[in-house]
N, C-alpha and C. Protein backbone atom coordinates (compact mmCIF):
# COMPACT_ATOMS: atom_id res chain seq x y z
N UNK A 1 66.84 39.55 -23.63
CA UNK A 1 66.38 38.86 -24.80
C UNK A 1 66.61 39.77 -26.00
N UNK A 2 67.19 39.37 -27.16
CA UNK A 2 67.29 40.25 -27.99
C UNK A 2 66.90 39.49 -29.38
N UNK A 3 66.06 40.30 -30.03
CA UNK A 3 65.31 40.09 -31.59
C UNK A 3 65.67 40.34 -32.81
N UNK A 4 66.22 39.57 -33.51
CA UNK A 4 66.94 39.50 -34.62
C UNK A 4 66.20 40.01 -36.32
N UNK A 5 66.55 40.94 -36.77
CA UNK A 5 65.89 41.04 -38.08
C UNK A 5 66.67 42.10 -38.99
N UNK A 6 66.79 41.17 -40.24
CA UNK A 6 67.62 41.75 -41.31
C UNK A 6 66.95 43.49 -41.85
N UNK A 7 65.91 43.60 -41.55
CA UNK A 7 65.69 44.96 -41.96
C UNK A 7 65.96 45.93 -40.63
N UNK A 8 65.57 45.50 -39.57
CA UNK A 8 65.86 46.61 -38.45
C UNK A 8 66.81 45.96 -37.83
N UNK A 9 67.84 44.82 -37.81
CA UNK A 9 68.57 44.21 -37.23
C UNK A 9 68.90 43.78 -35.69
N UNK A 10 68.11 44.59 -35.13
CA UNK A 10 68.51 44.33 -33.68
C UNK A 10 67.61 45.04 -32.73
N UNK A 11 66.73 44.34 -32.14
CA UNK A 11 65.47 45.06 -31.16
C UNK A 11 66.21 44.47 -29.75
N UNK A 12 66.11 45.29 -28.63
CA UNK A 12 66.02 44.69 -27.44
C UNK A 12 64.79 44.93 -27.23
N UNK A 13 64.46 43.37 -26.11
CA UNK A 13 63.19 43.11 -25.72
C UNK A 13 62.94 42.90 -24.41
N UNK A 14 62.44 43.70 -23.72
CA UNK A 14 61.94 43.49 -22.21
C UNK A 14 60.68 42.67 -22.34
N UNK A 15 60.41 41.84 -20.88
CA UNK A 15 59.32 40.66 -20.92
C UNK A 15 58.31 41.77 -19.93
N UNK A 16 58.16 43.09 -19.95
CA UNK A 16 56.78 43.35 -19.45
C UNK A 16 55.11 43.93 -20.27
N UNK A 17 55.44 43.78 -21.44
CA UNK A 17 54.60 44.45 -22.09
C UNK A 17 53.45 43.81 -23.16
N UNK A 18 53.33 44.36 -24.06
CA UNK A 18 52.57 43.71 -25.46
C UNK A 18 53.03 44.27 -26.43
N UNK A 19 53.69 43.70 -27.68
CA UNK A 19 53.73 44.82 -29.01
C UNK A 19 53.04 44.47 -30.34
N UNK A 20 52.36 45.12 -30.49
CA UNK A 20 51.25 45.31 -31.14
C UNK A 20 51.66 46.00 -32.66
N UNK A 21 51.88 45.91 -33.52
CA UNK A 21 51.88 46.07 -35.38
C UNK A 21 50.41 46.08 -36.12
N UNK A 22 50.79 47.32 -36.41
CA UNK A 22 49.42 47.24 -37.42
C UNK A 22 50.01 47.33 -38.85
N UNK A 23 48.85 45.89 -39.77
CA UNK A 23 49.32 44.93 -40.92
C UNK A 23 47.95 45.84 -41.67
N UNK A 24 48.12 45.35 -43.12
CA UNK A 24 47.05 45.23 -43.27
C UNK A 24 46.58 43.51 -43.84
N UNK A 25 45.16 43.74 -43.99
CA UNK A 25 44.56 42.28 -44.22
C UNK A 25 44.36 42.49 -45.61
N UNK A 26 43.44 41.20 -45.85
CA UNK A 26 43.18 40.88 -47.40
C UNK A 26 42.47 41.91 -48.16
N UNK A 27 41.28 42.61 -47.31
CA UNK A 27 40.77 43.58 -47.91
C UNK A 27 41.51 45.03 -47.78
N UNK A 28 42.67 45.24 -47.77
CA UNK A 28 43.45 46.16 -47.66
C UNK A 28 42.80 46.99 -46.02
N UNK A 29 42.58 46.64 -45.39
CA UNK A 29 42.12 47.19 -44.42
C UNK A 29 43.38 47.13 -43.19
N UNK A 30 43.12 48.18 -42.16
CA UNK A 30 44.48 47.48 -40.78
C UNK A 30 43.69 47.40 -40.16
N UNK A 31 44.86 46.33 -39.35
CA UNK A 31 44.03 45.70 -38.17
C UNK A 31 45.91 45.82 -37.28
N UNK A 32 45.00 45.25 -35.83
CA UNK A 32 46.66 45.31 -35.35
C UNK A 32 46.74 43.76 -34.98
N UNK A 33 48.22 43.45 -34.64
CA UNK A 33 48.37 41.87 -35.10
C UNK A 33 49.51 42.28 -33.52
N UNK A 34 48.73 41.64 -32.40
CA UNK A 34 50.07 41.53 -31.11
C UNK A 34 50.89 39.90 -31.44
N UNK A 35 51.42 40.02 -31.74
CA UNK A 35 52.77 38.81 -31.66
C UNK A 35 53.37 38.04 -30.56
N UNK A 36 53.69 39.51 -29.64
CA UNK A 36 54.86 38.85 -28.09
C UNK A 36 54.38 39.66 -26.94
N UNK A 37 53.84 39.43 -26.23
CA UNK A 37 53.91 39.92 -24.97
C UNK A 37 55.08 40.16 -23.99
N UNK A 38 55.75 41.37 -24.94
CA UNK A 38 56.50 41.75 -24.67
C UNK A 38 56.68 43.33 -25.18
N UNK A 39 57.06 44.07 -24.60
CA UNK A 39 57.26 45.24 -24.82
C UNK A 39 58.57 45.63 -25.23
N UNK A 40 58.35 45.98 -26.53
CA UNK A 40 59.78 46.27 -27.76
C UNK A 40 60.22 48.42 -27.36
N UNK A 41 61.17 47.97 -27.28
CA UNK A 41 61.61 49.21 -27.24
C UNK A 41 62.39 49.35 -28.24
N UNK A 42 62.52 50.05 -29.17
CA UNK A 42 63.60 50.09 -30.64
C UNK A 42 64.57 50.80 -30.67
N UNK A 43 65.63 50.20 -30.04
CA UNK A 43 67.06 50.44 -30.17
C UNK A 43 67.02 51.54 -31.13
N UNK A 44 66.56 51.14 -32.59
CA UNK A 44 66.77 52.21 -33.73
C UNK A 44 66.23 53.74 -33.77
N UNK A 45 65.29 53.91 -33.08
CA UNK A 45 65.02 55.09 -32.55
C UNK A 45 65.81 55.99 -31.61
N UNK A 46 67.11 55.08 -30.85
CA UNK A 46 68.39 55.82 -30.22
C UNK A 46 68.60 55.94 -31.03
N UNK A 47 69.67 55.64 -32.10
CA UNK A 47 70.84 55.39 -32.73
C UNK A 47 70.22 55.97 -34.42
N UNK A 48 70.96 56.74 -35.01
CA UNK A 48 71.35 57.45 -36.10
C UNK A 48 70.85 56.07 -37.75
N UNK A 49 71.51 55.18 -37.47
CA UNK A 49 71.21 54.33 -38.71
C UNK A 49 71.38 53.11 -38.76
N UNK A 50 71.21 51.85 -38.96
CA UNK A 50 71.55 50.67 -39.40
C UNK A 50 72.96 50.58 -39.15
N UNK A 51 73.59 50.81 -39.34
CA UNK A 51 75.06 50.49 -39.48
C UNK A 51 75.41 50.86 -37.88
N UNK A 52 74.97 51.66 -37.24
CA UNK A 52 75.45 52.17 -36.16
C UNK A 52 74.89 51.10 -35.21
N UNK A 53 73.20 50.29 -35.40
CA UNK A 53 72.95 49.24 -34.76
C UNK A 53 73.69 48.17 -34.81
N UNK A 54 74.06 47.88 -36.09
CA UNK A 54 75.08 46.77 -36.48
C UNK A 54 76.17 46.68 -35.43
N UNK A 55 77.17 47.96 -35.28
CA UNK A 55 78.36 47.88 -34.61
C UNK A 55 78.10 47.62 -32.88
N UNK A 56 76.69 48.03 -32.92
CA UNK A 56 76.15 48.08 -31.19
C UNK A 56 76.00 46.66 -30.84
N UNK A 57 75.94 45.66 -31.49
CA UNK A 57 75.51 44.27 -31.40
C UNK A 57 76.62 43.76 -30.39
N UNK A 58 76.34 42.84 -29.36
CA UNK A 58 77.46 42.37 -28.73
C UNK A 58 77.76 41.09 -29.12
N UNK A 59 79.32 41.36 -29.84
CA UNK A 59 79.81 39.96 -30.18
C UNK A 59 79.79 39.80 -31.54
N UNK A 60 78.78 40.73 -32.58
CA UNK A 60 78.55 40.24 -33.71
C UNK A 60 77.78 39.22 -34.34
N UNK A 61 76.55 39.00 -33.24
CA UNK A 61 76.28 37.55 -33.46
C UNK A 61 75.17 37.26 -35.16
N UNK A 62 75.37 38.90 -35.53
CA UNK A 62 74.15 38.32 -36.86
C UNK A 62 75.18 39.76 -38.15
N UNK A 63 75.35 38.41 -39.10
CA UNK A 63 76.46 39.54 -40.26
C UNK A 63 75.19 39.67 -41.09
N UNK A 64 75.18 41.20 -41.09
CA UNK A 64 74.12 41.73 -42.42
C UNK A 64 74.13 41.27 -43.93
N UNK A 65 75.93 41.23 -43.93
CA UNK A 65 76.29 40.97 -44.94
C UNK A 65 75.85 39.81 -45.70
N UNK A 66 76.03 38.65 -45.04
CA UNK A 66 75.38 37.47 -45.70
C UNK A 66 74.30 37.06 -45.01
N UNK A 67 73.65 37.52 -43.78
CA UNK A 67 72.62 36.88 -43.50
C UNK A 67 72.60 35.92 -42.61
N UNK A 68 73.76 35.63 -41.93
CA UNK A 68 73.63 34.27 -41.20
C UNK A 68 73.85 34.90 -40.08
N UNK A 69 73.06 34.06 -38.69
CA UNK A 69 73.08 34.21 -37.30
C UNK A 69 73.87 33.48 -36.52
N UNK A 70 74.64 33.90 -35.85
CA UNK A 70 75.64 33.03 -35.25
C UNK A 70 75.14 32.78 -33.97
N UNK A 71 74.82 32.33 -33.05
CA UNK A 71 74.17 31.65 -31.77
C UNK A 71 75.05 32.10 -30.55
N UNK A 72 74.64 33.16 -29.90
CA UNK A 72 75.50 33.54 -28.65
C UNK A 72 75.52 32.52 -27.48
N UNK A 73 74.16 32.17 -27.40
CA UNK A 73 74.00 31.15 -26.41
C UNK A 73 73.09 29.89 -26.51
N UNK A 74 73.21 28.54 -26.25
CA UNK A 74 71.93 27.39 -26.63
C UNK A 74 70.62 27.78 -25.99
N UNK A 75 69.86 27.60 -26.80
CA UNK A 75 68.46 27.70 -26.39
C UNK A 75 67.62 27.24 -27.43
N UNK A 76 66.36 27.60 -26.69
CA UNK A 76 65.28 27.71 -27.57
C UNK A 76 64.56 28.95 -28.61
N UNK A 77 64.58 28.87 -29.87
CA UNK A 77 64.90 30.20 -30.51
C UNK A 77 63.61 30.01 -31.53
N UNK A 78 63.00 31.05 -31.39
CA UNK A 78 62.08 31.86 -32.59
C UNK A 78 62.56 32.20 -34.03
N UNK A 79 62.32 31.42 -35.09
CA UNK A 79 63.10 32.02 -36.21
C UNK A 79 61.43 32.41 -37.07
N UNK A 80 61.42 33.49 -37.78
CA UNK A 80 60.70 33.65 -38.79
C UNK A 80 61.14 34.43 -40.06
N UNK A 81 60.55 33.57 -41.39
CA UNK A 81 61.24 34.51 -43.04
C UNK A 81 60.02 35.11 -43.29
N UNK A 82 60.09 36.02 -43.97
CA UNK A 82 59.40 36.39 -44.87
C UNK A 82 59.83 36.46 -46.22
N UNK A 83 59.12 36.51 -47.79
CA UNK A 83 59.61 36.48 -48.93
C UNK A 83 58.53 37.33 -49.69
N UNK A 84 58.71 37.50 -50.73
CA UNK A 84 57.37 37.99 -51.62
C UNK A 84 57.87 37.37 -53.20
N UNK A 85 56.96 36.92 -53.98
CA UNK A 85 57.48 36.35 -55.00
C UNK A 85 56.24 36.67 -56.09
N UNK A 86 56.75 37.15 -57.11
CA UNK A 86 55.67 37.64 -58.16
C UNK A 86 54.63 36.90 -59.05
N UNK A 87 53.54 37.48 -59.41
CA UNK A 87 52.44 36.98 -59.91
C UNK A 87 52.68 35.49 -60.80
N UNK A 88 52.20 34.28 -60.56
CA UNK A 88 52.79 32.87 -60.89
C UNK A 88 53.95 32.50 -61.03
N UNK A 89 54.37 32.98 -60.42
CA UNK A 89 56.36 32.50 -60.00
C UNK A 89 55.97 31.86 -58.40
N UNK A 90 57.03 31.34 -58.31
CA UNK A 90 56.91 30.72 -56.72
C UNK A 90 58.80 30.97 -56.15
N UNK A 91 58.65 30.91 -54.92
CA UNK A 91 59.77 30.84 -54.29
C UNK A 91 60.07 29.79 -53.39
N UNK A 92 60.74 28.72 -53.07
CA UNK A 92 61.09 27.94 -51.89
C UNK A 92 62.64 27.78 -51.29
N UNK A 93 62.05 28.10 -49.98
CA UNK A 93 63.16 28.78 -48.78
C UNK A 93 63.14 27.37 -47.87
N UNK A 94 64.72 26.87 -47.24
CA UNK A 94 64.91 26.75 -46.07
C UNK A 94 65.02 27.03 -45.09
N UNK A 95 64.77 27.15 -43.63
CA UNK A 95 65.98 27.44 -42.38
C UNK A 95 66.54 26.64 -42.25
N UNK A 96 68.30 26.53 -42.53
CA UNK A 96 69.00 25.49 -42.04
C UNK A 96 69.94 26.50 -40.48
N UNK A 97 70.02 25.04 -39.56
CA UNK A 97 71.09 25.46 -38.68
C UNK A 97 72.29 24.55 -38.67
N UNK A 98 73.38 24.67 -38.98
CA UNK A 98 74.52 24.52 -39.15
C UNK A 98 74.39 23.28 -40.53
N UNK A 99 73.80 23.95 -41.57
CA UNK A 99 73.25 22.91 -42.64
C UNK A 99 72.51 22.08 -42.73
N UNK A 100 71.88 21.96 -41.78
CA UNK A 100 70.51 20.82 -41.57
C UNK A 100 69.39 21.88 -41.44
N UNK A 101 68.57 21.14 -42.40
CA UNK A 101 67.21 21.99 -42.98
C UNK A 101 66.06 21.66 -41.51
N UNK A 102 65.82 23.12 -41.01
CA UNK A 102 65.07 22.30 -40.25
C UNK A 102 63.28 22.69 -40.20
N UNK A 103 63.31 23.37 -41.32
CA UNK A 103 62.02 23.68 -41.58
C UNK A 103 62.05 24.22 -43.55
N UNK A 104 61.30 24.34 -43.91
CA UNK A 104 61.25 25.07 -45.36
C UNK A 104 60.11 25.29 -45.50
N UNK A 105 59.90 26.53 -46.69
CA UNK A 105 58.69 27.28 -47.10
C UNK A 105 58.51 27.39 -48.44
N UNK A 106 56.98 26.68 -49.09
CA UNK A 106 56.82 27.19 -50.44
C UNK A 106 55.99 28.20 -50.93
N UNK A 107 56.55 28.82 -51.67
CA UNK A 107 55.22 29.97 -51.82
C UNK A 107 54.70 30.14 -52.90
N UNK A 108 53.32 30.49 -53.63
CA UNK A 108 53.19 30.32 -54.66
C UNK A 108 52.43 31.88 -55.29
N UNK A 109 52.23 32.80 -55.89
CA UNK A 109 51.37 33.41 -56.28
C UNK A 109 50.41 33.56 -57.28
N UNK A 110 49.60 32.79 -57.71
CA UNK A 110 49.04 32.44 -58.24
C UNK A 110 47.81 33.92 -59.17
N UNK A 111 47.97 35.04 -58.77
CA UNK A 111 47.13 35.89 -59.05
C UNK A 111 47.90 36.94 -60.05
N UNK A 112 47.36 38.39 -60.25
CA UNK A 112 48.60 39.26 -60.50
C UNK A 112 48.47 40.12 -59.36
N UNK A 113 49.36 39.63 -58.22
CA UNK A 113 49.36 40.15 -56.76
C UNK A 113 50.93 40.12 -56.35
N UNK A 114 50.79 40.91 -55.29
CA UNK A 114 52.23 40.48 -54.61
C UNK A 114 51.86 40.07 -53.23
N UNK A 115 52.35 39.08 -52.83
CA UNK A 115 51.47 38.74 -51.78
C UNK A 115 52.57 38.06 -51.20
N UNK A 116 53.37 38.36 -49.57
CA UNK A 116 54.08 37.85 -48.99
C UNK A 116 53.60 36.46 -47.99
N UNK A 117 54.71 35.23 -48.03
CA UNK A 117 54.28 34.51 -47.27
C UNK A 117 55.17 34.20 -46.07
N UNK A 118 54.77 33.92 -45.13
CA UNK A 118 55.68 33.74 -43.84
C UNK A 118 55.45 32.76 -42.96
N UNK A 119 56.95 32.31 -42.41
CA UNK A 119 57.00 31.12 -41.67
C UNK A 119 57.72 31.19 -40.76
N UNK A 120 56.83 30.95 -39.50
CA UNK A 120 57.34 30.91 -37.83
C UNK A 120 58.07 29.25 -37.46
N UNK A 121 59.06 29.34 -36.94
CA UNK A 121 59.14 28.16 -36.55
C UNK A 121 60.23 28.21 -34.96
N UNK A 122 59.87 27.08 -34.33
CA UNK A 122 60.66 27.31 -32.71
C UNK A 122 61.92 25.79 -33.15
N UNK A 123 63.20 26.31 -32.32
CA UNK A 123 64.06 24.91 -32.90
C UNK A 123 64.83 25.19 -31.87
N UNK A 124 65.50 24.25 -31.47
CA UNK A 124 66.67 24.45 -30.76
C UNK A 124 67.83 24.36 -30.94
N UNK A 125 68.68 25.48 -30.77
CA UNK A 125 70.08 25.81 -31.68
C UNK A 125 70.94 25.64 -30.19
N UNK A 126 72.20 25.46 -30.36
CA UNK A 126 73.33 25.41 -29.65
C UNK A 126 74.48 27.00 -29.56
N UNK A 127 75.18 26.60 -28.98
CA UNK A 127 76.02 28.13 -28.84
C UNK A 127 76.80 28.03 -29.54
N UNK A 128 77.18 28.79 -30.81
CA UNK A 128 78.21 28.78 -31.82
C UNK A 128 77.30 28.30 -32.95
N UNK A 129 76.51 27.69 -32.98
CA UNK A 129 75.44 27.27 -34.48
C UNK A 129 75.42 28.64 -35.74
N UNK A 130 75.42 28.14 -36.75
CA UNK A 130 75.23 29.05 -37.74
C UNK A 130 73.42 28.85 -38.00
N UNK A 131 73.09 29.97 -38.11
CA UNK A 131 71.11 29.74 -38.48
C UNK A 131 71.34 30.64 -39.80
N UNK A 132 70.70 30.25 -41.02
CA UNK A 132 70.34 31.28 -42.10
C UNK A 132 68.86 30.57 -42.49
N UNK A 133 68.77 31.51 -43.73
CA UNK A 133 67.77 30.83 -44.60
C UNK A 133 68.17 30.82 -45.97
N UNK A 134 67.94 29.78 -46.75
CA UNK A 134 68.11 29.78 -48.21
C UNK A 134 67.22 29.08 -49.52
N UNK A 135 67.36 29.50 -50.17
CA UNK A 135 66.61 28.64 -51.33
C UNK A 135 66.66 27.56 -51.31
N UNK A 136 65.64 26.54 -51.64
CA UNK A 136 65.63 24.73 -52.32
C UNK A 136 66.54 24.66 -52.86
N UNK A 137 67.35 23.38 -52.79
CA UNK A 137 68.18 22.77 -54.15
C UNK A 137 67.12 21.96 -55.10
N UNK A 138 65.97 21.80 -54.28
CA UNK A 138 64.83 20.80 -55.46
C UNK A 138 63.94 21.95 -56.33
N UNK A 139 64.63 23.13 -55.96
CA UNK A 139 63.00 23.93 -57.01
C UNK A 139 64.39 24.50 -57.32
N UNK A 140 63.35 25.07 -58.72
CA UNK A 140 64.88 26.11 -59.65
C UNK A 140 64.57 27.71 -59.79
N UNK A 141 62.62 27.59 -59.60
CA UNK A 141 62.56 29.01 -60.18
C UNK A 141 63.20 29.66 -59.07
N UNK A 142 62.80 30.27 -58.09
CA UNK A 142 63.23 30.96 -57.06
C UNK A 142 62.93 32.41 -57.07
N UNK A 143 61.53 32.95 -57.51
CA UNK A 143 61.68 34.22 -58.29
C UNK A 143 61.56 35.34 -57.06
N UNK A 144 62.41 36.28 -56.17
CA UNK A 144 61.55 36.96 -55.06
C UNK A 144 61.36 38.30 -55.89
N UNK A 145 60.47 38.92 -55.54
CA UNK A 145 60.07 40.34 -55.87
C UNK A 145 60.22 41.10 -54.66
N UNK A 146 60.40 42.24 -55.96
CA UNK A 146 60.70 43.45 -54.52
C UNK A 146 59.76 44.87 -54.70
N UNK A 147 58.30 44.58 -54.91
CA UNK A 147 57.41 45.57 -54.89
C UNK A 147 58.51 47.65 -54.83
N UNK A 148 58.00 47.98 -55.96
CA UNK A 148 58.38 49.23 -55.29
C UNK A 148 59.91 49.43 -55.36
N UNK A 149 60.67 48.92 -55.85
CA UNK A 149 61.97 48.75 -55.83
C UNK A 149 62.84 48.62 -54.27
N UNK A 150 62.35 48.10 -53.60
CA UNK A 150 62.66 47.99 -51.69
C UNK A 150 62.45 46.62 -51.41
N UNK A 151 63.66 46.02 -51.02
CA UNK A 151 63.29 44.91 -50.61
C UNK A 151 62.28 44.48 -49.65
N UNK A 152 61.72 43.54 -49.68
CA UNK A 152 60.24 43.12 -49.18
C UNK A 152 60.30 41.74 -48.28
N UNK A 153 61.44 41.26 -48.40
CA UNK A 153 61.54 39.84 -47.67
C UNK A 153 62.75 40.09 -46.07
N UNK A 154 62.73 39.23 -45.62
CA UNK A 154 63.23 39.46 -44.35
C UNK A 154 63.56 38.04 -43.15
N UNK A 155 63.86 38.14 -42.54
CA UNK A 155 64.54 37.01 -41.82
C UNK A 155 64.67 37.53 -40.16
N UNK A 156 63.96 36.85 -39.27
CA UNK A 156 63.75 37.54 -37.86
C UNK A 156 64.13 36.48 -37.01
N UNK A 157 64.49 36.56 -35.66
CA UNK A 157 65.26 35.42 -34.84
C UNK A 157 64.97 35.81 -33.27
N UNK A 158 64.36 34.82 -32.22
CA UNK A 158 64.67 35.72 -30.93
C UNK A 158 65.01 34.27 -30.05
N UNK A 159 65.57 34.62 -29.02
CA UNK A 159 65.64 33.56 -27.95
C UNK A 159 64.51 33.59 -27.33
N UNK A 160 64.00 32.51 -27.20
CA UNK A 160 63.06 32.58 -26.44
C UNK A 160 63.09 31.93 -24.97
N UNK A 161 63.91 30.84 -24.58
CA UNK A 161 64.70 30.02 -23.82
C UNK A 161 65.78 29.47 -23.52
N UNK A 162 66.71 30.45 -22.43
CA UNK A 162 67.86 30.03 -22.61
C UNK A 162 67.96 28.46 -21.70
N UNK A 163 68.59 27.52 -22.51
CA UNK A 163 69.30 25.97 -21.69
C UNK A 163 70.21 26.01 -22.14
């Protein structure tokens, strides 16, 4: 099983474990947040840098460059975005797979905060499908922020069932 994400690009995932992230919450406090019962081992901790994970990928199935996931095999697949969008600006995102929208996200920030929002969704893609995410054609602002000068938004993908 392998886990798709534009900032660390490429996790392999064994099904014996739990992995566990510590977030913080609203009151700036951490807590830990388990996700998959599964135990992540991070490729990136072999390997020297990003680029060197990139070339390790078999097949090429996700270009950094633009962002889109190409589908090694049909299944059932985990996609999640993240975005961050600045104090009363809003952002709205699709996931399309092979141009059909099959979920979208609006986000709003309403405070003077930066406050990321995120959206899980399960779909079933085919082998050869293109998966990205992109902006509304119905909203115009589109504002994302990037706290800190580092991008802050992100785009994650896993199989979860191969048919």
């Amino acid at each position: 099983m392998l886990l798709y994400n534009t900032d660390i690009t490429l996790l392999p995932v064994s099904m014996e474990g739990i992995y566990t992230k510590s977030i913080q919450n609203s009151t700036n406090e951490e807590q830990d947040l388990t996700f998959l019962r599964n135990e992540v081992k991070f490729l990136k901790e072999k390997l020297d840098n990003v680029t060197e994970i990139v070339e390790k990928m078999k097949g090429g199935d996700f270009n950094p460059g633009d962002g889109i996931f190409v589908s090694p095999i049909s299944g059932i697949y985990l996609f999640s975005w993240t975005v961050f969008t600045a104090s009363s600006k809003s952002v709205d995102t699709e996931l399309r797979v092979d141009n059909v929208i099959i979920d979208s996200m609006y986000a709003y920030i309403g405070t003077s905060s930066h406050v990321p929002a995120t959206k899980v969704v399960l779909c079933q893609v085919k082998k050869g499908d293109h998966v990205w995410i992109q902006t509304s054609k119905d909203y115009t602002e589109n504002v994302f922020e990037t706290p800190n000068g580092s991008s802050k938004s992100s785009f994650t993908g896993m199989l979860v069932h191969e048919n």
